[in-house]
PDB file of N, CA and C in Angstrom:
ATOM      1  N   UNK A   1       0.844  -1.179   0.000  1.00  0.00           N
ATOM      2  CA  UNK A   1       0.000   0.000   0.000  1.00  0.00           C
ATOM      3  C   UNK A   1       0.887   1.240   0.000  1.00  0.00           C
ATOM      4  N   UNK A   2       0.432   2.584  -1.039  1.00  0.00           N
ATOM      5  CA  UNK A   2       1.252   2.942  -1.117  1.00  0.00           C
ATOM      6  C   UNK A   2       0.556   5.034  -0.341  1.00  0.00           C
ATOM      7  N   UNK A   3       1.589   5.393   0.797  1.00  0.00           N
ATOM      8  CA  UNK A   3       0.726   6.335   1.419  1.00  0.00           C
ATOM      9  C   UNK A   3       0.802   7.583   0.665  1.00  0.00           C
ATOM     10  N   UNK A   4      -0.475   8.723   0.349  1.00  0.00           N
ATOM     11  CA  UNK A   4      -0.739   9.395  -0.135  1.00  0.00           C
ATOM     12  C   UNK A   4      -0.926  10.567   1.131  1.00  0.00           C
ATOM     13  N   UNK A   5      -1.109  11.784   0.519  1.00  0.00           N
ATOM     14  CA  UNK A   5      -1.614  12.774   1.278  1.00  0.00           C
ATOM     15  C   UNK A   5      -3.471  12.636   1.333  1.00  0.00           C
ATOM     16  N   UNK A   6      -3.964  11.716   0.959  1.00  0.00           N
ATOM     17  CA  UNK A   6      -5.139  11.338   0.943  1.00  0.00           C
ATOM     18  C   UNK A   6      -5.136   9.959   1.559  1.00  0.00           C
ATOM     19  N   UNK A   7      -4.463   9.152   2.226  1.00  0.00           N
ATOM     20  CA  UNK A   7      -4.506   8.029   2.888  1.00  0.00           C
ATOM     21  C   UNK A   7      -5.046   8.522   4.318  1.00  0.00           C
ATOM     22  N   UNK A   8      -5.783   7.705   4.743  1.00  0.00           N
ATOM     23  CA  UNK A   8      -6.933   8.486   6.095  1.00  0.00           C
ATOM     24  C   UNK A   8      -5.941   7.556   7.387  1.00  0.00           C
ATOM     25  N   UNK A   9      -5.836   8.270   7.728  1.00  0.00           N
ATOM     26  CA  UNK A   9      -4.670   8.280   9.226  1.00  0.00           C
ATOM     27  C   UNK A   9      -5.696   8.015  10.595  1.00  0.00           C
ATOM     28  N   UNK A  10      -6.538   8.869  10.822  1.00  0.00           N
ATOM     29  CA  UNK A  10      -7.280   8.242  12.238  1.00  0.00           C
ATOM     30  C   UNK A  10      -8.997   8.362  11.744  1.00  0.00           C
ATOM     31  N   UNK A  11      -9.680   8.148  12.673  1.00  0.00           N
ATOM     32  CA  UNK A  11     -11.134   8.088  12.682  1.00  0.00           C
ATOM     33  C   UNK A  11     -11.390   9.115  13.775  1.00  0.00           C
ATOM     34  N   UNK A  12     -12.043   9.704  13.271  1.00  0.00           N
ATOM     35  CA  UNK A  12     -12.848  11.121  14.228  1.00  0.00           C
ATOM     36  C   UNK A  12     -14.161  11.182  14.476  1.00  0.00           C
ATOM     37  N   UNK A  13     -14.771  11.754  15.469  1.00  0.00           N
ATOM     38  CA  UNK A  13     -16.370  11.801  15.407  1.00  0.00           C
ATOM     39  C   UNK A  13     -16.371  13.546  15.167  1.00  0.00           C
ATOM     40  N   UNK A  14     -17.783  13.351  14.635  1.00  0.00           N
ATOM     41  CA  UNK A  14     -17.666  14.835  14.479  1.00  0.00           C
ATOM     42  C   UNK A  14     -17.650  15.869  15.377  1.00  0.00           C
ATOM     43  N   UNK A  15     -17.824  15.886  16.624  1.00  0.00           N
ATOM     44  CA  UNK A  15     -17.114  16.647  17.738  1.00  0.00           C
ATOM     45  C   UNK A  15     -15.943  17.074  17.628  1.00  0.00           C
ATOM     46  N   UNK A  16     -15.328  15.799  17.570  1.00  0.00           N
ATOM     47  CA  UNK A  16     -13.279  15.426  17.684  1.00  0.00           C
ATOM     48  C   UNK A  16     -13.028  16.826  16.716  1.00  0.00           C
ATOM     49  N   UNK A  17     -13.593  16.312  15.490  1.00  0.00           N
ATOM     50  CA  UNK A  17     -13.202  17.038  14.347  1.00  0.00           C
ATOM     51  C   UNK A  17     -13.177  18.867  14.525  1.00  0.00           C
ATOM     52  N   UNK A  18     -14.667  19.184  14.822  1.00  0.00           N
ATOM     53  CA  UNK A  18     -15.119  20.279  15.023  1.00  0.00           C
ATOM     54  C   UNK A  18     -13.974  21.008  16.008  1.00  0.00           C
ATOM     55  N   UNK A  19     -13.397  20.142  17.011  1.00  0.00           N
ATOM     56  CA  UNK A  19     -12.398  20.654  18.069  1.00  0.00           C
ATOM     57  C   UNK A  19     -11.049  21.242  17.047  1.00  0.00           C
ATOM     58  N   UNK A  20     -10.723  19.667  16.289  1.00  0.00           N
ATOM     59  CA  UNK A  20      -9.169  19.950  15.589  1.00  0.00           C
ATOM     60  C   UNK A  20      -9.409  21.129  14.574  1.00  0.00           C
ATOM     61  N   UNK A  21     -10.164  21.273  14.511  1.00  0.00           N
ATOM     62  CA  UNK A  21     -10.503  22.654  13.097  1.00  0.00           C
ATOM     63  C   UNK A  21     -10.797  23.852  13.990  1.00  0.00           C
ATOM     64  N   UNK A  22     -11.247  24.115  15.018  1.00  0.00           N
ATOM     65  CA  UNK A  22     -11.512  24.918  16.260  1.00  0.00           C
ATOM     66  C   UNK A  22     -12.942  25.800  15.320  1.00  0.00           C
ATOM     67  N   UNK A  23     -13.513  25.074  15.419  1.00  0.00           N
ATOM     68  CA  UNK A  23     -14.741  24.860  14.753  1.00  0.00           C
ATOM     69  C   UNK A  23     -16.307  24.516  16.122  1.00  0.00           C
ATOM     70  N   UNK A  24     -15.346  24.572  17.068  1.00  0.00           N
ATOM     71  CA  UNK A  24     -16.739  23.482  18.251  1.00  0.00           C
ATOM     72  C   UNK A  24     -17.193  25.350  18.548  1.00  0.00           C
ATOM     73  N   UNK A  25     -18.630  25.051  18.374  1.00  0.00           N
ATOM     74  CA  UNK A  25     -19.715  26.082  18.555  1.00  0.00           C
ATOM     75  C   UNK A  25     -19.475  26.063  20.202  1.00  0.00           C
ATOM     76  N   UNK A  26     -19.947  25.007  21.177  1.00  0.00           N
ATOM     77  CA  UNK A  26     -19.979  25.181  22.849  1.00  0.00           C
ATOM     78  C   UNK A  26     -18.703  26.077  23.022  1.00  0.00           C
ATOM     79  N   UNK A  27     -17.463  26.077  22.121  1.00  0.00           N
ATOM     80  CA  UNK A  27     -16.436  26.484  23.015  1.00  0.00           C
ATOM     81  C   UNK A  27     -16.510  28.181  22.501  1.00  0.00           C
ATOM     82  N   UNK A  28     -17.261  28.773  21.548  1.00  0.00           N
ATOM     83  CA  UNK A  28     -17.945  30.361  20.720  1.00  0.00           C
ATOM     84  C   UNK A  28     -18.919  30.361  22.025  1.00  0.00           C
ATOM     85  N   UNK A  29     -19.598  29.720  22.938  1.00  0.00           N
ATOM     86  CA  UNK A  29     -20.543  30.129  23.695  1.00  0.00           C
ATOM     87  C   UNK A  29     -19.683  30.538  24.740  1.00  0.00           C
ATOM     88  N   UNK A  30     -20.827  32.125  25.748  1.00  0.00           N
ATOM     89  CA  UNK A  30     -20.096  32.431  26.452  1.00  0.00           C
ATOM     90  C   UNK A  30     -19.795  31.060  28.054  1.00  0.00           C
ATOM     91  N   UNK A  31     -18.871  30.963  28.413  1.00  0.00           N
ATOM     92  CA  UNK A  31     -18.212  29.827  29.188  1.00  0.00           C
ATOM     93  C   UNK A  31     -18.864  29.852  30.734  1.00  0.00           C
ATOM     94  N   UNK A  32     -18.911  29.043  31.062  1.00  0.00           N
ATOM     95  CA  UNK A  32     -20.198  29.112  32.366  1.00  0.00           C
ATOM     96  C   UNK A  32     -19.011  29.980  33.648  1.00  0.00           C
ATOM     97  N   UNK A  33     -19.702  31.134  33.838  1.00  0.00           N
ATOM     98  CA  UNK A  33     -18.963  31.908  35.129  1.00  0.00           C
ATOM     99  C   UNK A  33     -18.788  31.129  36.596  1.00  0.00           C
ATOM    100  N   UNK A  34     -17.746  30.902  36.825  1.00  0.00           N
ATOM    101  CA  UNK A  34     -17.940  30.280  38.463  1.00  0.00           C
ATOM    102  C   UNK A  34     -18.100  31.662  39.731  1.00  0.00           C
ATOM    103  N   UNK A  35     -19.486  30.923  40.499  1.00  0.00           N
ATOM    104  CA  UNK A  35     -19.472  31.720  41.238  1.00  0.00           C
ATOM    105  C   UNK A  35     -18.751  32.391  42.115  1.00  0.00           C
ATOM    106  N   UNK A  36     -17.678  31.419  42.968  1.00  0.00           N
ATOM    107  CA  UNK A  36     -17.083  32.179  44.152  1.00  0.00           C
ATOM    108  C   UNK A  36     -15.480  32.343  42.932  1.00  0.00           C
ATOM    109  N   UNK A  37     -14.498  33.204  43.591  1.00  0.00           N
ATOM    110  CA  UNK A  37     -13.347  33.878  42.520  1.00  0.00           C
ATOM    111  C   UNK A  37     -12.501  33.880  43.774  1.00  0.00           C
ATOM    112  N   UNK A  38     -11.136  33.102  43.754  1.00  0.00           N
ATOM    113  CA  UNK A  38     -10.005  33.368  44.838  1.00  0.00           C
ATOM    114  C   UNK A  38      -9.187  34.507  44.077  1.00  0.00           C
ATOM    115  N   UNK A  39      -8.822  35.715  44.679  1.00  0.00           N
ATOM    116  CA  UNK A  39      -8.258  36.828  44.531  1.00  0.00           C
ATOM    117  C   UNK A  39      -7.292  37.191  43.234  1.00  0.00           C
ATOM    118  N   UNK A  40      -6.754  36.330  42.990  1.00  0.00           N
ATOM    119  CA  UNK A  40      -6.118  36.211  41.249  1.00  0.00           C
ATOM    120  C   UNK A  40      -7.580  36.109  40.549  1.00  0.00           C
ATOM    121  N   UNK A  41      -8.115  35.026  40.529  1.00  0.00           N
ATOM    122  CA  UNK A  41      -9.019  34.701  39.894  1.00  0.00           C
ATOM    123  C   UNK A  41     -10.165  36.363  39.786  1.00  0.00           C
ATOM    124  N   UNK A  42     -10.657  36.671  40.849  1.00  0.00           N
ATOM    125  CA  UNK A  42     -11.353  37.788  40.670  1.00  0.00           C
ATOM    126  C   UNK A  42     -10.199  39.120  39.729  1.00  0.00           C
ATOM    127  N   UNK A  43      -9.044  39.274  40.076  1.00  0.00           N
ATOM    128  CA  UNK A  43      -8.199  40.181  39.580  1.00  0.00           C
ATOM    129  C   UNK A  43      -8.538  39.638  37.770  1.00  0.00           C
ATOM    130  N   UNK A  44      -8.467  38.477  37.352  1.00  0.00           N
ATOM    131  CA  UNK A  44      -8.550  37.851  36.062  1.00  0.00           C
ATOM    132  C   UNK A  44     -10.142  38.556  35.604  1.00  0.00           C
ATOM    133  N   UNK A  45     -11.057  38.097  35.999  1.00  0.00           N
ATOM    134  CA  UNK A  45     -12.483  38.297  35.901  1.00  0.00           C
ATOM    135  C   UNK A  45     -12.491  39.341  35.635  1.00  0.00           C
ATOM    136  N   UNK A  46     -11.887  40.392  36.449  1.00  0.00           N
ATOM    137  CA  UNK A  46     -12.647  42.303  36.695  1.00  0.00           C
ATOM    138  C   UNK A  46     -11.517  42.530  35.116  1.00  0.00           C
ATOM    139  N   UNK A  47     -10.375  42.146  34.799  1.00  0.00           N
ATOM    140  CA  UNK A  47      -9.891  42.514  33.947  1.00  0.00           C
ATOM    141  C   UNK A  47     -10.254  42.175  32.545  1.00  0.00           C
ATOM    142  N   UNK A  48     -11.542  41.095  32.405  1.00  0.00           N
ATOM    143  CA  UNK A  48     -11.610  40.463  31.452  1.00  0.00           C
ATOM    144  C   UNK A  48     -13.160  41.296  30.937  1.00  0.00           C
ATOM    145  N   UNK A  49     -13.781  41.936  32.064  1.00  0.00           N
ATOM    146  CA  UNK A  49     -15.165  42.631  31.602  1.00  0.00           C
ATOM    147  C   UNK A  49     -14.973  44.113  31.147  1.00  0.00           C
ATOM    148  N   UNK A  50     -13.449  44.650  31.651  1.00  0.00           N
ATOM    149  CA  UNK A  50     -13.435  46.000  31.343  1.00  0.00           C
ATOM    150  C   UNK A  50     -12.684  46.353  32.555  1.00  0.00           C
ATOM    151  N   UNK A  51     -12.618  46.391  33.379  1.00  0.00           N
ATOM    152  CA  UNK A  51     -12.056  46.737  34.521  1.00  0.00           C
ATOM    153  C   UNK A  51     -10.737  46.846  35.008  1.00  0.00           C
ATOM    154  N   UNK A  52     -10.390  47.499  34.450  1.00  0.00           N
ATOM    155  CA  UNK A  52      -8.332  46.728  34.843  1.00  0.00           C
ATOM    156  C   UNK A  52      -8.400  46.826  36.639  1.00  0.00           C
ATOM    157  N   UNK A  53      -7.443  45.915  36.721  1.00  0.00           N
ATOM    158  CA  UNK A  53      -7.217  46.182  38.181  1.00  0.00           C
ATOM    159  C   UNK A  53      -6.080  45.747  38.593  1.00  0.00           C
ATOM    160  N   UNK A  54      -5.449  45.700  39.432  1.00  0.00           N
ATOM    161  CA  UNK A  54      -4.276  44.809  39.473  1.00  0.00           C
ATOM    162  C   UNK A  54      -4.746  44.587  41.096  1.00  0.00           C
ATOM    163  N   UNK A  55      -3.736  43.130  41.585  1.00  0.00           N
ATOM    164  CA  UNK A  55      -3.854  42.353  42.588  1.00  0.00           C
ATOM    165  C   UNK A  55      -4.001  42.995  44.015  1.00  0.00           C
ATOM    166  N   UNK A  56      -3.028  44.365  44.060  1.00  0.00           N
ATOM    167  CA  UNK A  56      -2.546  44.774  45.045  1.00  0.00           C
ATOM    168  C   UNK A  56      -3.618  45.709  45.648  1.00  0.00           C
ATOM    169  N   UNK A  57      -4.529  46.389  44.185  1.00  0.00           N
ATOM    170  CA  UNK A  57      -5.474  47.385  44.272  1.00  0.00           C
ATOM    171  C   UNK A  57      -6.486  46.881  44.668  1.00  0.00           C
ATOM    172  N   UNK A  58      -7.315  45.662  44.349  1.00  0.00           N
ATOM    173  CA  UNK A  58      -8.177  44.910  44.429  1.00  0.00           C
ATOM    174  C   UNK A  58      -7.862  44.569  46.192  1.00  0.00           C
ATOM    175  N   UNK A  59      -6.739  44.670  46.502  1.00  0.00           N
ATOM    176  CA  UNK A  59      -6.970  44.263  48.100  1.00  0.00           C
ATOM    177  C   UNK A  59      -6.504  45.659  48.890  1.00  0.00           C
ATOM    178  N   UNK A  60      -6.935  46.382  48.288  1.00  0.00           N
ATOM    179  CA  UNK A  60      -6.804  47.807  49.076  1.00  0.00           C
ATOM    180  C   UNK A  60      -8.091  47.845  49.328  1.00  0.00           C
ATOM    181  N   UNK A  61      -9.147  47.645  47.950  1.00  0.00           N
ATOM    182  CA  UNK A  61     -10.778  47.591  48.310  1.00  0.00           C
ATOM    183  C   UNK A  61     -10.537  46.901  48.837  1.00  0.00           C
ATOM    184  N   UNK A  62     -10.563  45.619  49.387  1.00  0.00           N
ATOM    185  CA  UNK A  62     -10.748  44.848  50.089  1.00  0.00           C
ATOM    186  C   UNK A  62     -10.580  45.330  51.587  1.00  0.00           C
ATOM    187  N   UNK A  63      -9.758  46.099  51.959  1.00  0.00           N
ATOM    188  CA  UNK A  63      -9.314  46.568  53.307  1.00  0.00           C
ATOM    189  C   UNK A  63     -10.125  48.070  53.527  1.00  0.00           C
ATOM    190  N   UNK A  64     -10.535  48.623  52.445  1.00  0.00           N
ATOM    191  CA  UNK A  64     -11.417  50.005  52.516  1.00  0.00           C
ATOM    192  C   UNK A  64     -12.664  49.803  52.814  1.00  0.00           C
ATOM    193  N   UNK A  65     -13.107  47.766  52.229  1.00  0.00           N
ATOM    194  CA  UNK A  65     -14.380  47.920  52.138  1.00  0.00           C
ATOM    195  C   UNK A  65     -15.469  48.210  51.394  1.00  0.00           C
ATOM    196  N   UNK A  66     -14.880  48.478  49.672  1.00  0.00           N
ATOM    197  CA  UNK A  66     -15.197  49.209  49.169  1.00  0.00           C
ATOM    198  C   UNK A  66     -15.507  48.425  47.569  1.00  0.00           C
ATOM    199  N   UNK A  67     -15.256  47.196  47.770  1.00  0.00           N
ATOM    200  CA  UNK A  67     -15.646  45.860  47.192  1.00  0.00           C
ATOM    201  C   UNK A  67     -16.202  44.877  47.864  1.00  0.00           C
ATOM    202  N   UNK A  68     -17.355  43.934  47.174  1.00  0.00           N
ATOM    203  CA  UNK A  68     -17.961  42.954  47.876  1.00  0.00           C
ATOM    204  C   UNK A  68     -16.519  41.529  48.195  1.00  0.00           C
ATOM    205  N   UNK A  69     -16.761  41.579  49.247  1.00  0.00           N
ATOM    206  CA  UNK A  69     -15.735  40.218  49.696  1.00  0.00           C
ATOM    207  C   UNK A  69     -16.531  39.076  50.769  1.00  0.00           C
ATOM    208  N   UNK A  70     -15.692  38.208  51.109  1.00  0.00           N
ATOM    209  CA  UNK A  70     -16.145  37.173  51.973  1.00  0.00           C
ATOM    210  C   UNK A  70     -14.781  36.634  52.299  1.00  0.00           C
ATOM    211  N   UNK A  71     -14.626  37.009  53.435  1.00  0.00           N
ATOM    212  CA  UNK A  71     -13.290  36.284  54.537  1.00  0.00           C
ATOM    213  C   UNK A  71     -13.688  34.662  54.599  1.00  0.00           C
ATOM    214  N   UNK A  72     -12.828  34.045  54.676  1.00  0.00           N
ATOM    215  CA  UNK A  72     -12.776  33.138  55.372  1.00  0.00           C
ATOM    216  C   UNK A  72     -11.560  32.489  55.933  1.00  0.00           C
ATOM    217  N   UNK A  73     -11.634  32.159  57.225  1.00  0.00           N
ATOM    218  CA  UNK A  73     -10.235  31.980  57.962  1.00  0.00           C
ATOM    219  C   UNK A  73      -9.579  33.500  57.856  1.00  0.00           C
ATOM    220  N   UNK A  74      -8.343  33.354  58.269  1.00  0.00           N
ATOM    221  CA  UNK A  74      -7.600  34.690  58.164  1.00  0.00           C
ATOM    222  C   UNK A  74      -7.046  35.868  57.216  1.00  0.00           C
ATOM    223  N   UNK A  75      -6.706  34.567  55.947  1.00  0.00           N
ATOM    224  CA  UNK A  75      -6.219  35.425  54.563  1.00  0.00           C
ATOM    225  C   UNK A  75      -7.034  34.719  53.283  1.00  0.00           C
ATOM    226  N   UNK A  76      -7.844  33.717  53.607  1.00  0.00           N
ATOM    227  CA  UNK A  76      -8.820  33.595  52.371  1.00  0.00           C
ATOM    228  C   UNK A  76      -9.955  34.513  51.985  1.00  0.00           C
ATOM    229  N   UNK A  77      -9.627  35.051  51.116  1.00  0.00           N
ATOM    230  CA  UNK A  77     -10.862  36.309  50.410  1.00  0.00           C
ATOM    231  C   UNK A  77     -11.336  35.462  49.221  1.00  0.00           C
ATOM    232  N   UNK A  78     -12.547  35.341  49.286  1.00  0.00           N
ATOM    233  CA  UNK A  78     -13.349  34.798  48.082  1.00  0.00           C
ATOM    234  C   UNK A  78     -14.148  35.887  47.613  1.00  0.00           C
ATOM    235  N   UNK A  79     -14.520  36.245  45.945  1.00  0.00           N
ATOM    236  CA  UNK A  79     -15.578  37.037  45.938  1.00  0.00           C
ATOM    237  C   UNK A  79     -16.814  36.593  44.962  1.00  0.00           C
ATOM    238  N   UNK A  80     -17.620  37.390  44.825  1.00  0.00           N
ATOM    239  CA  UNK A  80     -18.640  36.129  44.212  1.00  0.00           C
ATOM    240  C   UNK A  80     -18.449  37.399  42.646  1.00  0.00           C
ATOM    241  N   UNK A  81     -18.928  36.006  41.866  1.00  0.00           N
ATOM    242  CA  UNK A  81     -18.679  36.784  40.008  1.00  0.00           C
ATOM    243  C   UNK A  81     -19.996  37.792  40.313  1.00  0.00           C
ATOM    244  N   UNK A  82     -21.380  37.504  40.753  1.00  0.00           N
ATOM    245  CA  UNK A  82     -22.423  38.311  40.270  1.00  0.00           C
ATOM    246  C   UNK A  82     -22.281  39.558  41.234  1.00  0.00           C
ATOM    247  N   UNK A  83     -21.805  39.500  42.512  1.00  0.00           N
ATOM    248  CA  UNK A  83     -21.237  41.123  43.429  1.00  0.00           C
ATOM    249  C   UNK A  83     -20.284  41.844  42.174  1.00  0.00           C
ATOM    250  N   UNK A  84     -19.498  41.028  41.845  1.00  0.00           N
ATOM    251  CA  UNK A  84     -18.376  41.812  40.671  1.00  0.00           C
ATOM    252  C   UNK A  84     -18.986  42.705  40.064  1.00  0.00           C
ATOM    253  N   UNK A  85     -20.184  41.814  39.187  1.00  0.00           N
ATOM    254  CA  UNK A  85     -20.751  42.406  38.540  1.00  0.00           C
ATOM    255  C   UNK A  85     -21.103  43.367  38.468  1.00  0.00           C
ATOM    256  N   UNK A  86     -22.281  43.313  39.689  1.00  0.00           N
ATOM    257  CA  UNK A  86     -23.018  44.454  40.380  1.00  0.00           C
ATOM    258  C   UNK A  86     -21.825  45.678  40.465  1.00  0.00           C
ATOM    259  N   UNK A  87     -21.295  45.498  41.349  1.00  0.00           N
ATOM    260  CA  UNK A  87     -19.780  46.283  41.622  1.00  0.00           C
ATOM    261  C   UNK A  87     -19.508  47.136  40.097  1.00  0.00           C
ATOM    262  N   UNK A  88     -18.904  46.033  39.343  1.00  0.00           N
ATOM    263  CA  UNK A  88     -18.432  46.837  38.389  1.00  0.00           C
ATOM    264  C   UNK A  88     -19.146  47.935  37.389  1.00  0.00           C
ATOM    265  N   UNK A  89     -20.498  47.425  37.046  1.00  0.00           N
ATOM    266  CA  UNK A  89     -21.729  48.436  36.558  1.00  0.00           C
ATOM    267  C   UNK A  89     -22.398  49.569  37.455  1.00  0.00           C
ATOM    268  N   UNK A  90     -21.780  49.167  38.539  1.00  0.00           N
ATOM    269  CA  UNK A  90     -21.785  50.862  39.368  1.00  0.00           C
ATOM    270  C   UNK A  90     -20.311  51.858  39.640  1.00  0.00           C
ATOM    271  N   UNK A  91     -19.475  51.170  39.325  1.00  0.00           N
ATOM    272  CA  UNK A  91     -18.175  52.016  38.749  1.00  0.00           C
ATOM    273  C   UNK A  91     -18.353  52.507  37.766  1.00  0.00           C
ATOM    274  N   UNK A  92     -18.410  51.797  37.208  1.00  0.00           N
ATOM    275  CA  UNK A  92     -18.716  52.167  35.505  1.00  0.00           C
ATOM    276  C   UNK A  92     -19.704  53.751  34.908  1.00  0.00           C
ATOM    277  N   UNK A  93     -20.729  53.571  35.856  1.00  0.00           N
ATOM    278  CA  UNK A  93     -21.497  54.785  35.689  1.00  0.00           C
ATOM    279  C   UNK A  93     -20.888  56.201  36.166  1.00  0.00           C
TER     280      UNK A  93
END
């Protein structure tokens, strides 16, 4: 047998395919938001809707009070995506 640039090499389903061509529609949909955000993660988020922020600033609100947060234990700050939200569409104005 003699191999061609037309000799078929693997078997794909059409998912597979849709992925290798970057063609998959679910991954064009917007990506499911997780609710709670550990402090990088929220710094990532606020920067990705419009918001620049950097790490250090984001925990100045945090100590002003002046962002939605949630302590837990001593240095875990969690914040939730939909406070962001809220948050950020009242900066914004």
């Amino acid at each position: 047998m003699q191999i061609t640039k037309d000799t078929p090499i693997a078997m794909l389903t059409v998912g597979q395919l849709q992925e290798v061509l970057g063609l998959n529609h679910e991954a064009d949909s917007e990506p499911e938001k997780r609710k709670n955000l550990t402090i990088s993660e929220a710094v990532e988020y606020l920067n990705e809707i419009g918001i620049p922020i950097t790490k250090s600033t984001l925990y100045r609100h945090t100590m002003n009070a002046t962002i939605p947060f949630k302590r837990f234990g001593e240095r875990k700050l969690i914040f939730s995506a939909d406070e962001l939200d809220s948050w950020a569409q009242n900066k914004l104005k």
